[in-house]
C-alpha atoms as a PDB file:
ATOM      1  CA  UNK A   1      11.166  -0.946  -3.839  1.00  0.00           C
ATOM      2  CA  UNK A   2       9.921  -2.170  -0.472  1.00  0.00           C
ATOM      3  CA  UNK A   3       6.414  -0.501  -0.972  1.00  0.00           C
ATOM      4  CA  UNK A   4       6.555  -1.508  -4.366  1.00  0.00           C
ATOM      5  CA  UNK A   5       6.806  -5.383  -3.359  1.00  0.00           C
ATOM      6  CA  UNK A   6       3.953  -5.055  -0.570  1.00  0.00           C
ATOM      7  CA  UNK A   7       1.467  -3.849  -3.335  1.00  0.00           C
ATOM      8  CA  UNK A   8       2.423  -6.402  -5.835  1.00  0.00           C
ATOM      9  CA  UNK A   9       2.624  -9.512  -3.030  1.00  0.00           C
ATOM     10  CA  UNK A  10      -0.755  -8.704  -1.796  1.00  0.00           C
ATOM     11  CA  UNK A  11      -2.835  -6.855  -4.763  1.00  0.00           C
ATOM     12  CA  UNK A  12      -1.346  -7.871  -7.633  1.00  0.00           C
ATOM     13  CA  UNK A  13      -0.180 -11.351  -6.702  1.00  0.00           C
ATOM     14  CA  UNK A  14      -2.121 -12.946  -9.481  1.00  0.00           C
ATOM     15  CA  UNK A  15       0.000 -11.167 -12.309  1.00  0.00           C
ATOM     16  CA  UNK A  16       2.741 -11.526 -10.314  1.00  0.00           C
ATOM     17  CA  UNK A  17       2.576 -15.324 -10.586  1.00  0.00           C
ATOM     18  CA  UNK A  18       1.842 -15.047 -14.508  1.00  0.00           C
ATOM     19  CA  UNK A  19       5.128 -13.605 -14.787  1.00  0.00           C
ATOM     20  CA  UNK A  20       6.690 -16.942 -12.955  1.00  0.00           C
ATOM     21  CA  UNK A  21       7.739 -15.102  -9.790  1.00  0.00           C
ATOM     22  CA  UNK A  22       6.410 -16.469  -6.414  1.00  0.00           C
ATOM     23  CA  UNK A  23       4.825 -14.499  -3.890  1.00  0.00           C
ATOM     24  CA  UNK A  24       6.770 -15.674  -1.253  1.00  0.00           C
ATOM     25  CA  UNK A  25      10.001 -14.353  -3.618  1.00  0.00           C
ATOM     26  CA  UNK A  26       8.915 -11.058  -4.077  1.00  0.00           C
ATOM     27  CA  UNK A  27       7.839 -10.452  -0.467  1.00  0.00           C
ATOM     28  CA  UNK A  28      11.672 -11.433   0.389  1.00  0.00           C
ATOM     29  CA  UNK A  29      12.532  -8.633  -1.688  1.00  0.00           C
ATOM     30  CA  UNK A  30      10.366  -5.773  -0.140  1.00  0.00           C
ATOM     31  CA  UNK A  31      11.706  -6.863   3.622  1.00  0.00           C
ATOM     32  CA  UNK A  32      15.517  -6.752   2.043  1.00  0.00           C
ATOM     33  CA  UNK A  33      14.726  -3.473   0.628  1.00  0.00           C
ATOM     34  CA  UNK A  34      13.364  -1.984   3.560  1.00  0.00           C
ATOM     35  CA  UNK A  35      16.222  -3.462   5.762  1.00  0.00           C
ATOM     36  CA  UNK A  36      19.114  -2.345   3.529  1.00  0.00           C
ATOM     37  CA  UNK A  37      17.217   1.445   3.806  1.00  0.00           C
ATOM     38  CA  UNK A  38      17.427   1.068   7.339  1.00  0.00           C
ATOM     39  CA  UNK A  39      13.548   1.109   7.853  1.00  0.00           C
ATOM     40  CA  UNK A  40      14.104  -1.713  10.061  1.00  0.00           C
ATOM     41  CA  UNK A  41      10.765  -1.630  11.443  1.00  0.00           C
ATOM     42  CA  UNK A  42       8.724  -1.802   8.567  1.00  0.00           C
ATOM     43  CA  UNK A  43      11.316  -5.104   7.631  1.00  0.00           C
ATOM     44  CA  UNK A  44      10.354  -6.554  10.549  1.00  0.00           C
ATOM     45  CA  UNK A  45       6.639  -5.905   9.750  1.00  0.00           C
ATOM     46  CA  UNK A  46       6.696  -6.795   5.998  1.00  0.00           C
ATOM     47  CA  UNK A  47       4.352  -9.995   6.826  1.00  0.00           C
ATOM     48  CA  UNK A  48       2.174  -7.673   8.942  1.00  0.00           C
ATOM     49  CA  UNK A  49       1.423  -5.171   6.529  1.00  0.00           C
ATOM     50  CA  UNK A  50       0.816  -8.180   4.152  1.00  0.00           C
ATOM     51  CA  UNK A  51      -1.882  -9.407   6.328  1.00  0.00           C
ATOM     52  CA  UNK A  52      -3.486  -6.733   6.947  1.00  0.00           C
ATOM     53  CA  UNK A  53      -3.658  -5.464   2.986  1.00  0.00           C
ATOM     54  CA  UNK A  54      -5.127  -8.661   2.371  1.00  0.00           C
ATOM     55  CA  UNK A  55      -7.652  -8.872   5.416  1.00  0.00           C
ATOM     56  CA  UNK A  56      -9.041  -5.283   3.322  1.00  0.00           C
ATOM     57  CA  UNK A  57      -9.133  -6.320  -0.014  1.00  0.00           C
ATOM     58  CA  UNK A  58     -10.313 -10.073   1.540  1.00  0.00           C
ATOM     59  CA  UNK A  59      -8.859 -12.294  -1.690  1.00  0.00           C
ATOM     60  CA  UNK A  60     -11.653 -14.717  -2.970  1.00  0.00           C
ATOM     61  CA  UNK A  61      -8.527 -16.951  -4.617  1.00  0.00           C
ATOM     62  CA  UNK A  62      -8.577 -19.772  -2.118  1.00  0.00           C
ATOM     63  CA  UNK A  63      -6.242 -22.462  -4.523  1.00  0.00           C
ATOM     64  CA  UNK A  64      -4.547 -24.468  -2.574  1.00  0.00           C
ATOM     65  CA  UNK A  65      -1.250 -23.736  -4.048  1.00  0.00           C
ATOM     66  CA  UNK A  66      -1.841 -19.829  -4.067  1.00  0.00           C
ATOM     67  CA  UNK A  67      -2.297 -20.134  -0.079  1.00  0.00           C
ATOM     68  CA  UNK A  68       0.650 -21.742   0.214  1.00  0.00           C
ATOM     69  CA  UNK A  69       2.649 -19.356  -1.914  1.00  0.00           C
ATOM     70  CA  UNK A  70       0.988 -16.394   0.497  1.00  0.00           C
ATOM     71  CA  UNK A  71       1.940 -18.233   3.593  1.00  0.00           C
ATOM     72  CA  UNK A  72       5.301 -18.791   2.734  1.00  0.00           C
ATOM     73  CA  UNK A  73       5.281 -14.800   2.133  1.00  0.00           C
ATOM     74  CA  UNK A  74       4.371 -13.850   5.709  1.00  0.00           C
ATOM     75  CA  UNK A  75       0.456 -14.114   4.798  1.00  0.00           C
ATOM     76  CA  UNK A  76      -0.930 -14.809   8.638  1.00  0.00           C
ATOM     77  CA  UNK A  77      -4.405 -15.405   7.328  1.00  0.00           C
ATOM     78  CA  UNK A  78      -3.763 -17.734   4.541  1.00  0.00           C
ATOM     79  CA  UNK A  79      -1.091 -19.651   7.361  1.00  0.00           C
ATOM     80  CA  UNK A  80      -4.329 -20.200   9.810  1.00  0.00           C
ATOM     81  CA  UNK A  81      -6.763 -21.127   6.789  1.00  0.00           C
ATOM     82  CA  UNK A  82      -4.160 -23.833   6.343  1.00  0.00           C
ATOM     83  CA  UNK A  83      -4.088 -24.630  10.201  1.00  0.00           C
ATOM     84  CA  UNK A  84      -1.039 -22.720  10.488  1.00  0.00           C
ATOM     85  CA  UNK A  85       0.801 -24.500   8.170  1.00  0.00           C
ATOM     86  CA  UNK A  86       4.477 -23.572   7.878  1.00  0.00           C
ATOM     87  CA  UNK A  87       5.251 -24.012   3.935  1.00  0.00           C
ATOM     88  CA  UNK A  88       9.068 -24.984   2.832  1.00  0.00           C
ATOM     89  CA  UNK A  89      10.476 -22.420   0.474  1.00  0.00           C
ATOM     90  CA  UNK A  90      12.157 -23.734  -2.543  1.00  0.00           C
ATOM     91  CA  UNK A  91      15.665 -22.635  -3.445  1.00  0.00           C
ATOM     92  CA  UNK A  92      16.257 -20.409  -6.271  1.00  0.00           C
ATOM     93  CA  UNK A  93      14.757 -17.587  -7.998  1.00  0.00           C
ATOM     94  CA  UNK A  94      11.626 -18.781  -9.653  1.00  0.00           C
ATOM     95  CA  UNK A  95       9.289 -21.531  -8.393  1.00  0.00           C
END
């Protein structure tokens, strides 16, 4: 589930927001799954492996609102093209 999460948060983060689940959700997820499998480590590093998928696949979406969404999820790139910019997550499941 954890690996699952990191490739839809970074790849497929466009259809993931089609189907009205945030980024920054489903990126909480993947590090919960990893912790509760005891791959603390790669928990820990959730936000790093996010950066660094995205620094390869180098997203051309640059919406204001979809950086947000990435920083929020641990996205260190998308937090220093907003000036490092610490977003506010929103309660609840879905926003």
């Amino acid at each position: 589930l954890g690996d699952d999460c990191l490739i839809t948060c970074t790849i497929f983060a466009d259809r993931l927001k089609r189907t009205g689940m945030s980024v920054s959700f489903c990126s909480e997820i993947g590090r919960s799954a990893y912790d509760l499998a005891g791959m603390t480590e790669e928990a820990f590093g959730f936000s790093f492996m996010m950066t660094a998928i995205y620094a390869v696949i180098k997203p051309t979406d640059q919406d204001f609102k979809n950086m947000l969404d990435r920083a929020a999820g641990g996205d260190r790139i998308a937090a220093k093209a907003l000036g490092n910019v610490t977003p506010f997550k929103k309660a609840g499941l879905l926003h």
